[in-house]
N, C-alpha and C. Protein backbone atom coordinates (compact mmCIF):
# COMPACT_ATOMS: atom_id res chain seq x y z
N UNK A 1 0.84 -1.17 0.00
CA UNK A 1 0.00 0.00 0.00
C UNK A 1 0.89 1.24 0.00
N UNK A 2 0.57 2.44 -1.05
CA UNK A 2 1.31 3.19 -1.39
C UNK A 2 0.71 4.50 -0.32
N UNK A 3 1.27 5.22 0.08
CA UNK A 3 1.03 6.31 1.19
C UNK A 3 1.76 7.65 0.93
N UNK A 4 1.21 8.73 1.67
CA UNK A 4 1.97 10.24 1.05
C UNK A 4 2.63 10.24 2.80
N UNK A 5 3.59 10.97 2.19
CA UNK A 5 4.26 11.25 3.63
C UNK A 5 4.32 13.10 3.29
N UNK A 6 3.94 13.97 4.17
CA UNK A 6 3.84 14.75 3.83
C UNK A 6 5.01 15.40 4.98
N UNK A 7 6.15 16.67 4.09
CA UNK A 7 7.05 17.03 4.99
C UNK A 7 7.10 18.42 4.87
N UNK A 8 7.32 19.03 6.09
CA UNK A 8 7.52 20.94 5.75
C UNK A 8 9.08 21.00 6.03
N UNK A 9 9.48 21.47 4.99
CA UNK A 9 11.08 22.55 5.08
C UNK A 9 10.66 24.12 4.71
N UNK A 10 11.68 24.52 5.56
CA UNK A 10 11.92 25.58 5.41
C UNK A 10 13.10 26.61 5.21
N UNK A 11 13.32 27.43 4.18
CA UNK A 11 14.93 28.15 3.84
C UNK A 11 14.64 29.37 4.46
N UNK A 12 15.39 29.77 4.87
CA UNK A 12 15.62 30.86 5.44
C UNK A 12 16.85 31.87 4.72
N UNK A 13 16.82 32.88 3.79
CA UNK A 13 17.39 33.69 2.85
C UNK A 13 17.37 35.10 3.55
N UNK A 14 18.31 35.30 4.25
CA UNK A 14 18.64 36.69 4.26
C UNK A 14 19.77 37.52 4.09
N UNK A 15 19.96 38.98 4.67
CA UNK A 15 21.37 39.81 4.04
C UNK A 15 22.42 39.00 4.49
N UNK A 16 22.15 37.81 5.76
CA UNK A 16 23.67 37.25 5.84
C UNK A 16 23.98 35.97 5.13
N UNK A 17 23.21 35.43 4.15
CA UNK A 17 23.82 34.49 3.66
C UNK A 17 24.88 34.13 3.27
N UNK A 18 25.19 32.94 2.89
CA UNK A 18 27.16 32.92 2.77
C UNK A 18 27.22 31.94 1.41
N UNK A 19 26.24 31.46 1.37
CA UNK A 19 26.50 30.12 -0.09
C UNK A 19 26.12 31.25 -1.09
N UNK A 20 26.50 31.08 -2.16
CA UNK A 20 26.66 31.55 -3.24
C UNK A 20 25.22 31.43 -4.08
N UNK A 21 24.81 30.65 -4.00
CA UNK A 21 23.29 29.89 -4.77
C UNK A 21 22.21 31.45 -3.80
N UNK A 22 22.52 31.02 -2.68
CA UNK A 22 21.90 32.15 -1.21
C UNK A 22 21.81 33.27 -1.86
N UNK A 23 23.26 33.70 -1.54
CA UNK A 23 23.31 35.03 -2.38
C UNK A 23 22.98 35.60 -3.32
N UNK A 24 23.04 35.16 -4.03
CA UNK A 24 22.60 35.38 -5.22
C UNK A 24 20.43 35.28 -5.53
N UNK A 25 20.27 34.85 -5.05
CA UNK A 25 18.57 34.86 -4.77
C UNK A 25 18.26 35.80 -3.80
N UNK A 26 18.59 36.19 -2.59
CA UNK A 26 18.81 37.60 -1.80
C UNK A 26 19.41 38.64 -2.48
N UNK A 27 19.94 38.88 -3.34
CA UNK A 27 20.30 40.31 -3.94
C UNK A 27 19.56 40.15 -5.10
N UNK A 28 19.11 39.57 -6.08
CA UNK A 28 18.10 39.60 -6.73
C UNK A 28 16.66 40.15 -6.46
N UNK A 29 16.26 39.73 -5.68
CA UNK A 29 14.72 39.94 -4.76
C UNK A 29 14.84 40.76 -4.24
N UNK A 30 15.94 41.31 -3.26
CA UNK A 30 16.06 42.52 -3.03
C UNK A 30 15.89 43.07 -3.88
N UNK A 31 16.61 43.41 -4.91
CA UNK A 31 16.86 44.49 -5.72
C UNK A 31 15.29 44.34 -6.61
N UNK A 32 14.59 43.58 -7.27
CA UNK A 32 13.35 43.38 -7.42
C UNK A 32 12.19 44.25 -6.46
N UNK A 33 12.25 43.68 -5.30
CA UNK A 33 11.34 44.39 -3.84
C UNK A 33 12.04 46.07 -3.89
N UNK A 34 13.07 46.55 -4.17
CA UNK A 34 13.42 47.79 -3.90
C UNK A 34 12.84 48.21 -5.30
N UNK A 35 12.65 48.05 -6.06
CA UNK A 35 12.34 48.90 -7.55
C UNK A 35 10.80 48.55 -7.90
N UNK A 36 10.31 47.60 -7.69
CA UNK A 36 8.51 47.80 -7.16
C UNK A 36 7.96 48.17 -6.10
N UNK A 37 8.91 48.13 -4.47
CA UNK A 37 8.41 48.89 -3.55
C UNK A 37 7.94 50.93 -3.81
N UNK A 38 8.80 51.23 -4.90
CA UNK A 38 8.90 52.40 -5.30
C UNK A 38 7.70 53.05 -5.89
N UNK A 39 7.02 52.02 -6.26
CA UNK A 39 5.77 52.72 -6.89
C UNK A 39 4.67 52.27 -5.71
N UNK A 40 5.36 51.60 -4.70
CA UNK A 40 3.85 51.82 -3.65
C UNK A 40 4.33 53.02 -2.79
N UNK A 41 5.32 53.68 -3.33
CA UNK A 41 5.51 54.03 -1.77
C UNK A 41 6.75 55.51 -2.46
N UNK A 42 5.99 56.15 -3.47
CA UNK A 42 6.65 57.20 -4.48
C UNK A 42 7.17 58.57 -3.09
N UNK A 43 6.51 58.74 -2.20
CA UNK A 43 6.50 59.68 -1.36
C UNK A 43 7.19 59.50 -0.52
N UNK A 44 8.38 58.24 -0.86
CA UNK A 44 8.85 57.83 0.71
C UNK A 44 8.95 57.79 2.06
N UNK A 45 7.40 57.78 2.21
CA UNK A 45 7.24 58.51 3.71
C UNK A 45 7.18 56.53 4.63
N UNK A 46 7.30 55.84 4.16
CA UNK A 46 7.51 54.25 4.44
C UNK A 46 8.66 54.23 4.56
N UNK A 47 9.54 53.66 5.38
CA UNK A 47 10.88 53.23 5.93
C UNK A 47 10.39 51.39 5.45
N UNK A 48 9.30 51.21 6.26
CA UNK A 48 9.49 49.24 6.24
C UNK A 48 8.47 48.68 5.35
N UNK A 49 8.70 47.55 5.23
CA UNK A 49 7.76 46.36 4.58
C UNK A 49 6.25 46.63 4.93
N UNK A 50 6.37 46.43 6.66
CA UNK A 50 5.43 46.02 7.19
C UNK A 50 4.36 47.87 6.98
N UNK A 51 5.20 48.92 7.15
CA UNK A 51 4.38 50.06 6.56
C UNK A 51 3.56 50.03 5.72
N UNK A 52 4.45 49.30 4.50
CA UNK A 52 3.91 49.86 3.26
C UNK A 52 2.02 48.63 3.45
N UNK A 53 2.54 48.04 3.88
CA UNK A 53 1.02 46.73 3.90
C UNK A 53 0.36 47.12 4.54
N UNK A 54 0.49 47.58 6.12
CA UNK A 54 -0.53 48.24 6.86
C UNK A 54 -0.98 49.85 5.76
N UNK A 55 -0.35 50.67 4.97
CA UNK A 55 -0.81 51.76 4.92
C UNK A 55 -1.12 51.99 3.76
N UNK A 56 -0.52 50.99 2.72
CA UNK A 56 -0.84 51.44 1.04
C UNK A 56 -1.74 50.52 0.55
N UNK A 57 -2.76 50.70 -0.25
CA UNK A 57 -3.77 49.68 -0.87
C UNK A 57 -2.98 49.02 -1.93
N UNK A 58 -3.20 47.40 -1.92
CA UNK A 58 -2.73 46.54 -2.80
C UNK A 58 -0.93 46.60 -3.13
N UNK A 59 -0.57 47.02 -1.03
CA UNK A 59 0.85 46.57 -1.44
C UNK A 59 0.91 45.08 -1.04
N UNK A 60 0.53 44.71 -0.66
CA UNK A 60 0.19 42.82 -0.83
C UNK A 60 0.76 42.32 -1.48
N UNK A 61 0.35 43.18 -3.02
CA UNK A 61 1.22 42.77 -4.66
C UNK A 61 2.17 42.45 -4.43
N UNK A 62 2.97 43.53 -3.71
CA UNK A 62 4.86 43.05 -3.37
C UNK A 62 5.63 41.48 -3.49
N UNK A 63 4.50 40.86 -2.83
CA UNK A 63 4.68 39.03 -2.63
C UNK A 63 5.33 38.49 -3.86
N UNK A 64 3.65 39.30 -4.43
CA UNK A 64 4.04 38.75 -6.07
C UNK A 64 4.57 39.41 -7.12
N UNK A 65 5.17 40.87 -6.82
CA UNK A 65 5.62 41.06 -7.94
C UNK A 65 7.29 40.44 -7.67
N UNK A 66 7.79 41.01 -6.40
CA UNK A 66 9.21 40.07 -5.75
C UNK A 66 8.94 38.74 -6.29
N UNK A 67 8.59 37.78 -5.81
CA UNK A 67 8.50 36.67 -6.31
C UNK A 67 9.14 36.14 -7.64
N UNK A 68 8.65 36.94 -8.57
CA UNK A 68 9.83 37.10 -10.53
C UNK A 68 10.33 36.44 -10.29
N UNK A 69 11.70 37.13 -9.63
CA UNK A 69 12.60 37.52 -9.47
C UNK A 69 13.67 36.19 -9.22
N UNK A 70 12.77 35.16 -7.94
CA UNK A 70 13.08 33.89 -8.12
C UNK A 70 13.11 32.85 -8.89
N UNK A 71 12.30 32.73 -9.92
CA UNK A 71 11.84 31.57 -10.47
C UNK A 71 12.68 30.97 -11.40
N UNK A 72 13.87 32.00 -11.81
CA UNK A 72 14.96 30.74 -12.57
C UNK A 72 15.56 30.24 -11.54
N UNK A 73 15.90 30.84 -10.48
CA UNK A 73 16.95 30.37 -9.19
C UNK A 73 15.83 28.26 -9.07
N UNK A 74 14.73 28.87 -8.98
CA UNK A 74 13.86 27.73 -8.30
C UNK A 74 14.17 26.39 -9.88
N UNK A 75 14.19 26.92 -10.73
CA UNK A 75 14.21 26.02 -11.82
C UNK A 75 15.45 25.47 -11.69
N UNK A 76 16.40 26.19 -11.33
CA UNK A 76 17.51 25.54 -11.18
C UNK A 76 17.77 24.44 -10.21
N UNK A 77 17.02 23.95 -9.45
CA UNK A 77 17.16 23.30 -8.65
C UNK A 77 16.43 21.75 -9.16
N UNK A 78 15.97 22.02 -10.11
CA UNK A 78 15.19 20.66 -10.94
C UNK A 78 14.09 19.78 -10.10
N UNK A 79 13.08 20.45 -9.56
CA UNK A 79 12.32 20.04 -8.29
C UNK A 79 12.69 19.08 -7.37
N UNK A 80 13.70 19.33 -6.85
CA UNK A 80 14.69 18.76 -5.56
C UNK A 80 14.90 19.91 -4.78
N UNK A 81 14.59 19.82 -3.11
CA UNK A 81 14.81 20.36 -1.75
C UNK A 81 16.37 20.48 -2.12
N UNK A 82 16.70 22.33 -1.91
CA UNK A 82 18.22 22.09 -1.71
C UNK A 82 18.51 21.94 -0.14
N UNK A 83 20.03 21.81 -0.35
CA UNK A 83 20.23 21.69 1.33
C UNK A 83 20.35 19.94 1.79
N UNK A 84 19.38 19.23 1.14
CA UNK A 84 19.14 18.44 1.85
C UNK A 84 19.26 16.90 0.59
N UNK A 85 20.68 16.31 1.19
CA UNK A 85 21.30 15.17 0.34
C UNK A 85 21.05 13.54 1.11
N UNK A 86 21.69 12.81 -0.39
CA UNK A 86 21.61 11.38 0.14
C UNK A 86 23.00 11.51 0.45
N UNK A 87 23.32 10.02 0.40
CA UNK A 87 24.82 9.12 0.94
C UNK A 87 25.67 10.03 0.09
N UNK A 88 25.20 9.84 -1.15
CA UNK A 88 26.18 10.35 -2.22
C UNK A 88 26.18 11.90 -2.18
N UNK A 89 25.84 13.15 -1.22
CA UNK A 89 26.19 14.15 -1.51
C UNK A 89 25.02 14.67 -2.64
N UNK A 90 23.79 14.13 -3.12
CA UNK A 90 23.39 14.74 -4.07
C UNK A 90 22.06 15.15 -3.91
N UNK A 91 21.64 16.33 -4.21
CA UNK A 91 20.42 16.55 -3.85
C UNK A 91 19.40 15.08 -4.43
N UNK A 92 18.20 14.98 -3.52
CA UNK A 92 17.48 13.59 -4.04
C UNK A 92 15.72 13.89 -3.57
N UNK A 93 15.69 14.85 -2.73
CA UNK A 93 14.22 15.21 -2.14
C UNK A 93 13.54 16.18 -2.82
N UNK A 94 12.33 14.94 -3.55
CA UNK A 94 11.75 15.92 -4.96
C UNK A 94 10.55 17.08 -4.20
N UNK A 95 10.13 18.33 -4.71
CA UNK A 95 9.35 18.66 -4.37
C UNK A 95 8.81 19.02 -5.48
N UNK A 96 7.04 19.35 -5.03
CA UNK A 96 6.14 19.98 -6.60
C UNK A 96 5.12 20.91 -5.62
């Protein structure tokens, strides 16, 4: 009898990352989130994230317009969990 095993991971990507793959998906998205945050928020009277959502209508969008920004990084990974290997060192944990 065939069964789902269902598992949560989670990455955690921020300004201190150190792997290179990391990096490179954090300065992307950044730089993405800084050049569409701009049109919610033309008056710069917002310093944070959390401003612009409590105070501007349909900065929500942000999620998804940031988001882009990832999706070759994610292709690159060939729907396999990075981070997380077999015996042999190779990524092997498919996700969809």
């Amino acid at each position: 009898m065939k069964g789902i095993i269902r598992l949560s991971y989670r990455k955690v990507i921020d300004a201190t990352a150190q792997h290179p793959w990391d990096r490179l998906v954090f300065d992307d998205t950044w730089q993405e989130f800084y050049m569409q945050a701009q049109s919610f928020n033309q008056s710069g009277q917002y310093q944070y994230f959390w401003e612009l959502l409590a105070n501007v209508p349909n900065a929500d969008k942000l999620h998804h317009l940031t988001s882009r920004a990832v999706m070759g990084y994610l292709r690159q990974l060939n729907d396999r969990i990075p981070d997380i290997t077999n015996a042999q060192d190779q990524l092997s944990l498919p996700f969809n």
